[in-house]
N, C-alpha and C. Protein backbone atom coordinates (compact mmCIF):
# COMPACT_ATOMS: atom_id res chain seq x y z
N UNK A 1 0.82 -1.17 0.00
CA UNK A 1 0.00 0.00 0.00
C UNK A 1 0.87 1.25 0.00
N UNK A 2 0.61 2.28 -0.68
CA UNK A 2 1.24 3.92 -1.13
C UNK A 2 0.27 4.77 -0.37
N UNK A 3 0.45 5.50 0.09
CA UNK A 3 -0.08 6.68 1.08
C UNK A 3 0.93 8.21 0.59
N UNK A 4 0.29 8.46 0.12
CA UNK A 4 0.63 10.18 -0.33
C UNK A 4 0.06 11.40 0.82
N UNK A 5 1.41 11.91 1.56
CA UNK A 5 0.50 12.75 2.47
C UNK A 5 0.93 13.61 1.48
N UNK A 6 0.31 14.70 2.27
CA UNK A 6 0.05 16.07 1.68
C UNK A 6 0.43 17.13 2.58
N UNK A 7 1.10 17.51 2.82
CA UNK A 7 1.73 18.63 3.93
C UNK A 7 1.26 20.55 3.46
N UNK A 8 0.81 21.09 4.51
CA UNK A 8 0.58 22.51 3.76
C UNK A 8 1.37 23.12 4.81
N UNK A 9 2.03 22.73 6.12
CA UNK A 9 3.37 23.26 6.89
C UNK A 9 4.52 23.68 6.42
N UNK A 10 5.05 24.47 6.81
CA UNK A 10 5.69 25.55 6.49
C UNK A 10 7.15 24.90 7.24
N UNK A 11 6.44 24.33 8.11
CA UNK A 11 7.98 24.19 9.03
C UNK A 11 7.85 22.36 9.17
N UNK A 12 9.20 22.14 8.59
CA UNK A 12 9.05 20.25 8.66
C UNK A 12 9.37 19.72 9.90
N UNK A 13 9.69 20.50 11.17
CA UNK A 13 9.89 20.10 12.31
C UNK A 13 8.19 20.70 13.62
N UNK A 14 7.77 21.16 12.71
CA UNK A 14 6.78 21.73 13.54
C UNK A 14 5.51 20.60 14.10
N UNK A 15 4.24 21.43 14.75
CA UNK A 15 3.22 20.52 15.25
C UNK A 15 2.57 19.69 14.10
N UNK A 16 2.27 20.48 12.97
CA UNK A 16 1.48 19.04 12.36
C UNK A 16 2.62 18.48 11.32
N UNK A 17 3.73 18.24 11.37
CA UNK A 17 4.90 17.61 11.25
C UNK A 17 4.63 16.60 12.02
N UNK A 18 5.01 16.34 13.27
CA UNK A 18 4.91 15.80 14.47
C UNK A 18 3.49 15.06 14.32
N UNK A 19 2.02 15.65 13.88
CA UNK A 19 1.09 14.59 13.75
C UNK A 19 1.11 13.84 12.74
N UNK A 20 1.78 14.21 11.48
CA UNK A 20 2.06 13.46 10.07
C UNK A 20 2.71 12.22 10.44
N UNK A 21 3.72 12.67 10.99
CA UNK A 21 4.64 11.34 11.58
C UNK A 21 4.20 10.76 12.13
N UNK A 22 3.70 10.67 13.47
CA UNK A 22 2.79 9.66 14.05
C UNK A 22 1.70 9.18 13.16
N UNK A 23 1.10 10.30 12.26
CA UNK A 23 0.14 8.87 10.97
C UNK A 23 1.21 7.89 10.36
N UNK A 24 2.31 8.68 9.92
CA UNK A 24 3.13 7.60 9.04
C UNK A 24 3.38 6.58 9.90
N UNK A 25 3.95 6.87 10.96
CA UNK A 25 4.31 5.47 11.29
C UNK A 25 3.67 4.81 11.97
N UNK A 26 2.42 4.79 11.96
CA UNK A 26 1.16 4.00 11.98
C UNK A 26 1.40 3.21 10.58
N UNK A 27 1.14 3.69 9.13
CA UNK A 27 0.88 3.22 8.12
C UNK A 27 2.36 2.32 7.62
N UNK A 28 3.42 2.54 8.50
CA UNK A 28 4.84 1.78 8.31
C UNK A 28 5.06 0.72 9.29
N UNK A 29 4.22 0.27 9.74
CA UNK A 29 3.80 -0.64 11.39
C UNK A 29 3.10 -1.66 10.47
N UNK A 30 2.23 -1.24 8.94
CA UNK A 30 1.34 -2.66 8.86
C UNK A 30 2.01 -3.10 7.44
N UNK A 31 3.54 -2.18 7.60
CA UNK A 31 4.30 -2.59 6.08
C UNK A 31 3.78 -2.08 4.93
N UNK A 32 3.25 -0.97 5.01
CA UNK A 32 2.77 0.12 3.97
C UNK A 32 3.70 1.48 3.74
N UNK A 33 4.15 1.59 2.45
CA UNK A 33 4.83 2.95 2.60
C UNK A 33 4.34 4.36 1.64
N UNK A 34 4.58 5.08 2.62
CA UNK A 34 4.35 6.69 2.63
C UNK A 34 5.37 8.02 1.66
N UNK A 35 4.91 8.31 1.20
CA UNK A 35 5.77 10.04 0.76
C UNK A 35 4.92 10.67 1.13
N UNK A 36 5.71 12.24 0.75
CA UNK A 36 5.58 13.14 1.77
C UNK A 36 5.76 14.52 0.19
N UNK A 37 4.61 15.28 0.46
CA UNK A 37 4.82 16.72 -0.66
C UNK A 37 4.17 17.76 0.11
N UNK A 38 5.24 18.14 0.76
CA UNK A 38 5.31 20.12 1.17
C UNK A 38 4.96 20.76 0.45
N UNK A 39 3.65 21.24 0.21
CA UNK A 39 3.15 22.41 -0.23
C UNK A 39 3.87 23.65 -0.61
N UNK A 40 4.69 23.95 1.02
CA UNK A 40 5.33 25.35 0.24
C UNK A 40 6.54 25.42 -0.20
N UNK A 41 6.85 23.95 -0.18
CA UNK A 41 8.22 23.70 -1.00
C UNK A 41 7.98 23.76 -2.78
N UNK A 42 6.62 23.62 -2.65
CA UNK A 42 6.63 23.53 -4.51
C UNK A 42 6.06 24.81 -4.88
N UNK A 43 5.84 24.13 -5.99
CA UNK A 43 5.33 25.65 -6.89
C UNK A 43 3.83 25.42 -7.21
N UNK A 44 3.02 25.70 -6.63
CA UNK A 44 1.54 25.89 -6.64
C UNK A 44 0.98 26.98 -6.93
N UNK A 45 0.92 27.60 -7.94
CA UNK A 45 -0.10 28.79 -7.98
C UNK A 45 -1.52 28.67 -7.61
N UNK A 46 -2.32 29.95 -7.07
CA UNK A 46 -3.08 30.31 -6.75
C UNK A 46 -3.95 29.95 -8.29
N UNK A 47 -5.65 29.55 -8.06
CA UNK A 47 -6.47 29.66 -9.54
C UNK A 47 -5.94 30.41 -10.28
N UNK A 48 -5.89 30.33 -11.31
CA UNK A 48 -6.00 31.92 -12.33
C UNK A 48 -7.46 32.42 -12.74
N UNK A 49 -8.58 31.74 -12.34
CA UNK A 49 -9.91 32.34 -12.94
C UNK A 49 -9.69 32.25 -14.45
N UNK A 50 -9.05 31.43 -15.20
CA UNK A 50 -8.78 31.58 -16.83
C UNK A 50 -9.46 32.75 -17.35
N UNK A 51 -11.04 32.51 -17.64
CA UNK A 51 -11.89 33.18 -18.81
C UNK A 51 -12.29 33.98 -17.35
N UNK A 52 -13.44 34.91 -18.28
CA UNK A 52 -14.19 35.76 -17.79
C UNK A 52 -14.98 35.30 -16.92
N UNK A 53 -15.70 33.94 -17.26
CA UNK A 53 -16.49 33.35 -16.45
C UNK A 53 -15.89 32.93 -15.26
N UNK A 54 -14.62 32.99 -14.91
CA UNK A 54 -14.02 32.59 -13.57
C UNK A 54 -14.02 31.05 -14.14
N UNK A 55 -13.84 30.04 -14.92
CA UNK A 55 -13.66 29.00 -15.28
C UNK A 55 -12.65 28.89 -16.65
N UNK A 56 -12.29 27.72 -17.13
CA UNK A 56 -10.97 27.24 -18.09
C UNK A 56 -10.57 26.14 -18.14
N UNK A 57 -10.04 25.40 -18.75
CA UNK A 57 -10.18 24.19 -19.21
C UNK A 57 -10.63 23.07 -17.52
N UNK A 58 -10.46 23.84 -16.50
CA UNK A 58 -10.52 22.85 -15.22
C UNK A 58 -12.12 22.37 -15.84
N UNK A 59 -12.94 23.41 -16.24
CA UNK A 59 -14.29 22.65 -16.13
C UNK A 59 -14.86 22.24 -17.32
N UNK A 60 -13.83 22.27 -18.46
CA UNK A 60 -14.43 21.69 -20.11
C UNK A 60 -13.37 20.45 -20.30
N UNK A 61 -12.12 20.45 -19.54
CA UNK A 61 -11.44 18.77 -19.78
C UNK A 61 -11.01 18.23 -18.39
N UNK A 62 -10.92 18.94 -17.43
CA UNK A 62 -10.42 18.35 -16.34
C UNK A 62 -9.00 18.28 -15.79
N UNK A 63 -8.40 19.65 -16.45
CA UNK A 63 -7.54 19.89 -16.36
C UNK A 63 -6.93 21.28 -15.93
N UNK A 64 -6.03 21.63 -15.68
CA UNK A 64 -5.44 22.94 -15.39
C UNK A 64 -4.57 23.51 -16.55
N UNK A 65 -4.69 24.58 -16.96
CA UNK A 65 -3.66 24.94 -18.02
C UNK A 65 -2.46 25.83 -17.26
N UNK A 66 -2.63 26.12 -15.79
CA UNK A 66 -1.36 26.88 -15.31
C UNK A 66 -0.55 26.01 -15.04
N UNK A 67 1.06 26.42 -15.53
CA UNK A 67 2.06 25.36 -15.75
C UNK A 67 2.83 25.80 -14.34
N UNK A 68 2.81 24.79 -13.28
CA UNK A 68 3.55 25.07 -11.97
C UNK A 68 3.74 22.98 -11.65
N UNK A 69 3.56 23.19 -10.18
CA UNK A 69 4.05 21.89 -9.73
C UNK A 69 2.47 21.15 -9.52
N UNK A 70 1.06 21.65 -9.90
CA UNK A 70 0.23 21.27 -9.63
C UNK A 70 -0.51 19.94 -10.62
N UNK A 71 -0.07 19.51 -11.25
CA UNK A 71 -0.52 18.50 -12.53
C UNK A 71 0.13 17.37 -11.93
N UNK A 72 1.96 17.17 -11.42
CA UNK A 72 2.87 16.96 -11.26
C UNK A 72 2.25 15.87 -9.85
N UNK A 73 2.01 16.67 -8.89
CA UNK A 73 1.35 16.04 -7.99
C UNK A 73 -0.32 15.85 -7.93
N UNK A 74 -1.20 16.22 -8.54
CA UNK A 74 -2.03 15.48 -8.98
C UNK A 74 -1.73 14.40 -9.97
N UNK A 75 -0.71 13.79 -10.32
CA UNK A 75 -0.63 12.18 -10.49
C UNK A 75 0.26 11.79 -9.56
N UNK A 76 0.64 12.22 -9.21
CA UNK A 76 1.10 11.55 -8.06
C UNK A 76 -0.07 10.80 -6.71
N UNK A 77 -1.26 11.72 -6.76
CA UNK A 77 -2.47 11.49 -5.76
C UNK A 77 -3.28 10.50 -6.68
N UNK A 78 -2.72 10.31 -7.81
CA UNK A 78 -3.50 9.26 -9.19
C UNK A 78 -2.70 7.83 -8.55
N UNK A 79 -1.76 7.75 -8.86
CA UNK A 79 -0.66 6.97 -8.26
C UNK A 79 -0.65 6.10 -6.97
N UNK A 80 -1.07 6.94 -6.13
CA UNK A 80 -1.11 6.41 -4.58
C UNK A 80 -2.33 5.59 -4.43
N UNK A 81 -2.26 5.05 -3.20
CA UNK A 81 -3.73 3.95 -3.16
C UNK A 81 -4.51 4.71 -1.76
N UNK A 82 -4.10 5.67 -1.30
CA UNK A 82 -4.75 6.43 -0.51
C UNK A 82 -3.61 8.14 -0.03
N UNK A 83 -5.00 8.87 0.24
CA UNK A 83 -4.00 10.35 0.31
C UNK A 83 -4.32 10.92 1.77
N UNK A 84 -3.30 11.11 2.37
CA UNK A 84 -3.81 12.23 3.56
C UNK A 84 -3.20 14.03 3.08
N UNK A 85 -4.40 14.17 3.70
CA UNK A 85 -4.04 16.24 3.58
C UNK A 85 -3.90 16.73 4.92
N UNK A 86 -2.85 17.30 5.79
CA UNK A 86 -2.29 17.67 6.68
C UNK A 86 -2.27 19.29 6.56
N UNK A 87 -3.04 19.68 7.69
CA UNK A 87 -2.89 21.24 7.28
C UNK A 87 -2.10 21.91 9.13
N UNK A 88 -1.62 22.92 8.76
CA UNK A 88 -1.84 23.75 10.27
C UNK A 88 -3.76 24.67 10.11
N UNK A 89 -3.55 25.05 11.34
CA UNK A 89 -5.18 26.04 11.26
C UNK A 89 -4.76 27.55 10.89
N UNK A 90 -4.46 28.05 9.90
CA UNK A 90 -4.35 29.59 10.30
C UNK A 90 -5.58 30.25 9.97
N UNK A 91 -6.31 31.05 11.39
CA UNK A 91 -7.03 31.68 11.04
C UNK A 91 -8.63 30.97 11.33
N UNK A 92 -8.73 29.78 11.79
CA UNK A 92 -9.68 28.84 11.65
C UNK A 92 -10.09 28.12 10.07
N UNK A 93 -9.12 28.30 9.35
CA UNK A 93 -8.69 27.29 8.23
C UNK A 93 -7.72 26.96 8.16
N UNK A 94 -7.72 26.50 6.49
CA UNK A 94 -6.83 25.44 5.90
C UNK A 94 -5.58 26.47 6.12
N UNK A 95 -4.47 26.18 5.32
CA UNK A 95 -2.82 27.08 5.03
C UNK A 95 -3.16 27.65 3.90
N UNK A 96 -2.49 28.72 3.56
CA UNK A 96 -2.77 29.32 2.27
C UNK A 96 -2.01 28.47 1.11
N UNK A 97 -1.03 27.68 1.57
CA UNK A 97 -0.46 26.50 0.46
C UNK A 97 -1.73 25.43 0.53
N UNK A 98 -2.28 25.27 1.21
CA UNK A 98 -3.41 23.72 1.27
C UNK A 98 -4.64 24.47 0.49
N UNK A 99 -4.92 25.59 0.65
CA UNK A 99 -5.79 25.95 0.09
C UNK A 99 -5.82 26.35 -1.24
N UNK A 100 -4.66 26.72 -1.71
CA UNK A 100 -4.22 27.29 -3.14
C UNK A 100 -4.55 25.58 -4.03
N UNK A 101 -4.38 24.47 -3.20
CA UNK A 101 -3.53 23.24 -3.91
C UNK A 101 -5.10 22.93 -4.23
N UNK A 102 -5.52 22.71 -2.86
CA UNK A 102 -7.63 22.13 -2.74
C UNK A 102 -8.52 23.13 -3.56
N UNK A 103 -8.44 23.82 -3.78
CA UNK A 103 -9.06 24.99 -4.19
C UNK A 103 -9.20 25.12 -5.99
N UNK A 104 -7.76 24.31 -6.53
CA UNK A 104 -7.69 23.97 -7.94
C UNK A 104 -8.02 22.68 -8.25
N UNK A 105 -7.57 21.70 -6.88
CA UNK A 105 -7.84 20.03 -7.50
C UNK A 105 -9.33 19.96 -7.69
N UNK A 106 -10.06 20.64 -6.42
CA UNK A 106 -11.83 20.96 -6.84
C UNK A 106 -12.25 21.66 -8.15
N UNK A 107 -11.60 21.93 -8.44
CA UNK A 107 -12.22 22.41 -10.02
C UNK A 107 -12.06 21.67 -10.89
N UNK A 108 -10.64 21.01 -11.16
CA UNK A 108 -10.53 19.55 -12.65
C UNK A 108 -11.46 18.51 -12.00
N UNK A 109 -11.68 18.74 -10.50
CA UNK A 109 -12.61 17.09 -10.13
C UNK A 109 -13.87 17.99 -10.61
N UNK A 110 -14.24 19.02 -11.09
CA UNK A 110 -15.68 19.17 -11.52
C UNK A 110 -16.18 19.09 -12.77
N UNK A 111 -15.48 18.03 -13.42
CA UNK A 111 -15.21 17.35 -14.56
C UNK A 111 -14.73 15.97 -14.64
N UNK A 112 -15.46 14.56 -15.39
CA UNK A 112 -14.98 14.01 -14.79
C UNK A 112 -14.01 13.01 -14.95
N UNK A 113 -13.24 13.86 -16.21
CA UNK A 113 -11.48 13.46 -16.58
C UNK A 113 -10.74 13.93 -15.23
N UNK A 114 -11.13 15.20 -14.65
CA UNK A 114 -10.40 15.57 -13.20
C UNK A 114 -10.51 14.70 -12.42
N UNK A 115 -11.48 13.95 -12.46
CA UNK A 115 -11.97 12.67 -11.34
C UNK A 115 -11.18 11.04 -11.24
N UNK A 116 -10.67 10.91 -12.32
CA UNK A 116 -10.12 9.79 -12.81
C UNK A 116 -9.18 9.41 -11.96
N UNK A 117 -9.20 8.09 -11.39
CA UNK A 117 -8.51 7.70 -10.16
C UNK A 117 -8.12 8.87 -9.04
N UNK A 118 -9.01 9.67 -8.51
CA UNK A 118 -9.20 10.69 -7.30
C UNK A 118 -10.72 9.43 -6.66
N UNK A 119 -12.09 9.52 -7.67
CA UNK A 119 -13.17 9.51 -7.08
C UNK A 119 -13.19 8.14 -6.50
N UNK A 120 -13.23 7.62 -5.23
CA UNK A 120 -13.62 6.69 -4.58
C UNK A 120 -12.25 6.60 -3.98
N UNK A 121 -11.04 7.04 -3.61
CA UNK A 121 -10.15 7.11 -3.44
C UNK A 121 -10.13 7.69 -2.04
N UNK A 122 -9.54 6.39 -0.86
CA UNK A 122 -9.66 6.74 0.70
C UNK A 122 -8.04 7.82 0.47
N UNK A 123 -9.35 8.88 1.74
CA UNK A 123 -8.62 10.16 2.07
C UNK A 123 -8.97 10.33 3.21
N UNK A 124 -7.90 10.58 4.24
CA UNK A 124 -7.82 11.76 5.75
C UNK A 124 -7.23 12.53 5.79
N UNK A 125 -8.07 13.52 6.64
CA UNK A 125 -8.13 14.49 6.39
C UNK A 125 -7.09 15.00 7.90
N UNK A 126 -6.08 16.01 8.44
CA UNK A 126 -5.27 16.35 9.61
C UNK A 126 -5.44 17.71 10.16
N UNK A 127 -6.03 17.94 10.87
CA UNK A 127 -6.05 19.37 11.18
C UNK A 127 -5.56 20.15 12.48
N UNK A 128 -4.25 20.54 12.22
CA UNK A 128 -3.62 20.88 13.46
C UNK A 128 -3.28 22.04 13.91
N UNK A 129 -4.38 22.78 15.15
CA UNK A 129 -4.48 23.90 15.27
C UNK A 129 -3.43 24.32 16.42
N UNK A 130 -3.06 25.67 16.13
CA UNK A 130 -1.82 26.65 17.26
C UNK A 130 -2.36 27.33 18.37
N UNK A 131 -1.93 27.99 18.86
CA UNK A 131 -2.96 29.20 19.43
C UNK A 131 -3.53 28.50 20.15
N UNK A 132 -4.77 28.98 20.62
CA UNK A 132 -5.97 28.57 21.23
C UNK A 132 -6.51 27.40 20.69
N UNK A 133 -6.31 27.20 19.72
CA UNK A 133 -6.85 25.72 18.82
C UNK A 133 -8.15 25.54 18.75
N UNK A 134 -8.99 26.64 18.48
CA UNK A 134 -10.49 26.79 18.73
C UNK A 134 -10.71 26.70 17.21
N UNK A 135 -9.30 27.05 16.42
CA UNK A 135 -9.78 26.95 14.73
C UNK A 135 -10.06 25.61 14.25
N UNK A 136 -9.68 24.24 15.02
CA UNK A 136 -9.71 23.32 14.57
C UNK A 136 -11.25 22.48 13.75
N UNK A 137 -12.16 23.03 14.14
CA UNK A 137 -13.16 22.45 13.78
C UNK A 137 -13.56 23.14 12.31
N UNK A 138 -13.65 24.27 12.20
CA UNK A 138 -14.26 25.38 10.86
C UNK A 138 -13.18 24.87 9.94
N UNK A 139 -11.39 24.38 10.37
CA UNK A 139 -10.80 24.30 8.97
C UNK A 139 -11.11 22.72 8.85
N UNK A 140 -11.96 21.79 9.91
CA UNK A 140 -11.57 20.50 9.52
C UNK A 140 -12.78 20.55 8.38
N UNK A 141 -14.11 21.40 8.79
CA UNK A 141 -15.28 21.64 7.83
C UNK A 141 -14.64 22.22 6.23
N UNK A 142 -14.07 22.87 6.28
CA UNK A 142 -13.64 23.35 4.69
C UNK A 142 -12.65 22.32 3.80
N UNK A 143 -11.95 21.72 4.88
CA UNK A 143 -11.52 20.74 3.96
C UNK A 143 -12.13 19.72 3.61
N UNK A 144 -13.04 19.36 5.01
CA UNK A 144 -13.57 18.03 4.21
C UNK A 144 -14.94 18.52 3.25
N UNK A 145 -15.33 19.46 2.76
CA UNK A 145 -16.37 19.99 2.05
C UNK A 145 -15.29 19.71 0.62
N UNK A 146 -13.96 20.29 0.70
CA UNK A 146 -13.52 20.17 -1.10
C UNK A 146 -13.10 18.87 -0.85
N UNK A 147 -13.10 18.51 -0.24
CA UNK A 147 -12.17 16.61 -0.35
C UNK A 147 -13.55 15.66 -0.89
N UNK A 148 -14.51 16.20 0.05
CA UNK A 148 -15.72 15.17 -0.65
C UNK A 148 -16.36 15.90 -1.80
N UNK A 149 -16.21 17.03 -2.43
CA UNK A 149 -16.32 17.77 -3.75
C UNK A 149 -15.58 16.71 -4.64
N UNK A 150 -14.29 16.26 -4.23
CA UNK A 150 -13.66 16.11 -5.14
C UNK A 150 -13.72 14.60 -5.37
N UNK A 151 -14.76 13.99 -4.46
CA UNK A 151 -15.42 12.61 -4.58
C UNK A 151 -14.58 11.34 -4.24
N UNK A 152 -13.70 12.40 -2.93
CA UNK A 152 -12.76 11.06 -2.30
C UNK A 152 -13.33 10.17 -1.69
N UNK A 153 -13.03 9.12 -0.83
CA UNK A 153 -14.03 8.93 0.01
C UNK A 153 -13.20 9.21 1.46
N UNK A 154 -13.89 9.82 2.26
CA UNK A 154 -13.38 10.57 3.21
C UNK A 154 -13.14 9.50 4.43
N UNK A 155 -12.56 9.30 4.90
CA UNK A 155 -12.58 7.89 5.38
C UNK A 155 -12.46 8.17 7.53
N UNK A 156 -12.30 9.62 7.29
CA UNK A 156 -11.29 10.14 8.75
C UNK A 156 -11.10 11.21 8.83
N UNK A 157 -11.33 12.05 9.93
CA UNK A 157 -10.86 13.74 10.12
C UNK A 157 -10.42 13.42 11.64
N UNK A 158 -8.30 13.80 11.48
CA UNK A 158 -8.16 14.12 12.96
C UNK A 158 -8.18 15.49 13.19
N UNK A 159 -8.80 15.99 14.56
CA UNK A 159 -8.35 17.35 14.56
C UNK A 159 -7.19 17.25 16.00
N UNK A 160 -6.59 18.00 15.73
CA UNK A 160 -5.74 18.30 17.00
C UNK A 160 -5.40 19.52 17.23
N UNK A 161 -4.98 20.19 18.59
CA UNK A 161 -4.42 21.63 18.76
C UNK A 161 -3.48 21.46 19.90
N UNK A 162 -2.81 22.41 19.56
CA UNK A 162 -1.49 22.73 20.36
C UNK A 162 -1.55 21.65 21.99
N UNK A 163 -2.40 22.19 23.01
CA UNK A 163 -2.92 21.64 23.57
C UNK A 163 -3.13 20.23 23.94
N UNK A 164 -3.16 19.58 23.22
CA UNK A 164 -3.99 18.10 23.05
C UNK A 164 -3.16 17.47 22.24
N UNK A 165 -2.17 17.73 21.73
CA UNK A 165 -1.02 17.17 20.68
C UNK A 165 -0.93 15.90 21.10
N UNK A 166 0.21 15.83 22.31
CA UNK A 166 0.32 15.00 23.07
C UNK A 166 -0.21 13.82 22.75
N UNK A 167 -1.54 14.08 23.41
CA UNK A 167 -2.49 12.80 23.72
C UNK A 167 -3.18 12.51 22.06
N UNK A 168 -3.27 13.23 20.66
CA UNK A 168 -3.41 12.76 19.58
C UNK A 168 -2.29 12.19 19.19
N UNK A 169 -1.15 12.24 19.23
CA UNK A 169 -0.22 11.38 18.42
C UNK A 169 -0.39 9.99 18.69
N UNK A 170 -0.72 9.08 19.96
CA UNK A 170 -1.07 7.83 19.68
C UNK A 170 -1.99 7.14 18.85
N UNK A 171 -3.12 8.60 19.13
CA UNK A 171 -4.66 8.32 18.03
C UNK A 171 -4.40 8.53 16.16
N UNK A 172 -3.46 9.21 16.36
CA UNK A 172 -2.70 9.64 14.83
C UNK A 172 -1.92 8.23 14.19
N UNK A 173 -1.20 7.65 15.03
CA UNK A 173 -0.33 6.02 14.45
C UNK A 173 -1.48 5.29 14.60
N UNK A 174 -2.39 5.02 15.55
CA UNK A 174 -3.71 3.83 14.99
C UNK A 174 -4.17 4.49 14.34
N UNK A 175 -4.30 5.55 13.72
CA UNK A 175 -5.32 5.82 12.65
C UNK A 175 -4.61 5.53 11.44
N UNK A 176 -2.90 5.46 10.80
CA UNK A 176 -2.46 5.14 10.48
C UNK A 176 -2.69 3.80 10.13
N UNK A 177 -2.28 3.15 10.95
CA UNK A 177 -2.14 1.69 11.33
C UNK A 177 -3.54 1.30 10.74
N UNK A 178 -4.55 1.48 10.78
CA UNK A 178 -5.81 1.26 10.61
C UNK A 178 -5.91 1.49 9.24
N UNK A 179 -5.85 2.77 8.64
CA UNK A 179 -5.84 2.97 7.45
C UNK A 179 -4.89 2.07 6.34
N UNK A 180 -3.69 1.76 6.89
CA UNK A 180 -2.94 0.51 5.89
C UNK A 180 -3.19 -0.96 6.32
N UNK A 181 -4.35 -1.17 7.09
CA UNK A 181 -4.80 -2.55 7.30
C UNK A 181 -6.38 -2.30 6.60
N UNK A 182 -6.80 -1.47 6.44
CA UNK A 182 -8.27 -0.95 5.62
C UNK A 182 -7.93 -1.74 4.08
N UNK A 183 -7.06 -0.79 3.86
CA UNK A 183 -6.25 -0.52 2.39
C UNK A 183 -5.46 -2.46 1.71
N UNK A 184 -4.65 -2.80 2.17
CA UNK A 184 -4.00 -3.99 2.43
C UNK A 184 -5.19 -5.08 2.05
């Protein structure tokens, strides 16, 4: 089994670093292996709104015509046999890298060449809030609204915050663990 996380952290030593890892090595416990794509390590542009209509080839072939790192790793999420999306909370959402990335894959999935090995495709979802960690719930709602847009099947939402870290990282490796004995 292949597990594609999805990182929108900024910092690879930080808190939802730290919960990624405890999923991975949940999913490396049932002999399943994992990669790993940092958001703000690549090159993701923001939509371009193509035409006038605020739409472009995302919704007449299922595709993107802006040339960055976003095609690149959408086969890569073709590829894998399940995807997690790992965000921090800024703001009581997603990252502005998780959102730039979700924000375009929902548009080729609204077509359904965009859909092609995405739809039925187990996905969890990570949401790891700073601060007060009161954002955790509103960004776990926006992601899982474009994840099941995009006709994954949503299989899991952890949320965690600063706070409560701790005591989620064990719940983070069985959820792992669980997910590559699902999968398997």
């Amino acid at each position: 089994m292949k597990v594609l996380m999805i990182l929108g952290s900024r910092n690879p030593n930080g808190q939802t670093a730290r919960a990624a890892e405890a999923f991975l090595e949940g999913i490396a416990s049932e002999g399943g292996q994992a990669e790993k794509a940092f958001l703000p390590q690549m090159n993701i542009e923001r939509c371009h709104q193509c035409e006038d209509n605020g739409w472009g080839t995302c919704r007449t072939d299922g595709k993107c015509k802006v040339e960055d790192d976003f095609s690149h790793l959408v086969d890569r999420i073709r590829q894998a046999d399940a995807v997690v999306f790992a965000t921090p909370v800024y703001f009581g959402d997603l990252s502005e890298s998780m959102r730039a990335f979700l924000d375009r894959l929902r548009r080729i999935c609204s077509h359904e060449t965009g859909k092609d090995r995405i739809a039925n495709k187990p996905a969890i979802g990570i949401c790891v809030a700073g601060g007060r960690g009161g954002g955790a719930p509103s960004c776990s709602a926006s992601m899982e609204k474009i994840v099941r847009t995009c006709d994954f099947d949503l299989v899991d939402m952890v949320l965690a915050r600063r706070q409560n870290l701790e005591m989620k990282l064990p719940i983070l490796k069985a959820t792992g663990k669980w997910l590559a004995s699902m999968i398997n």
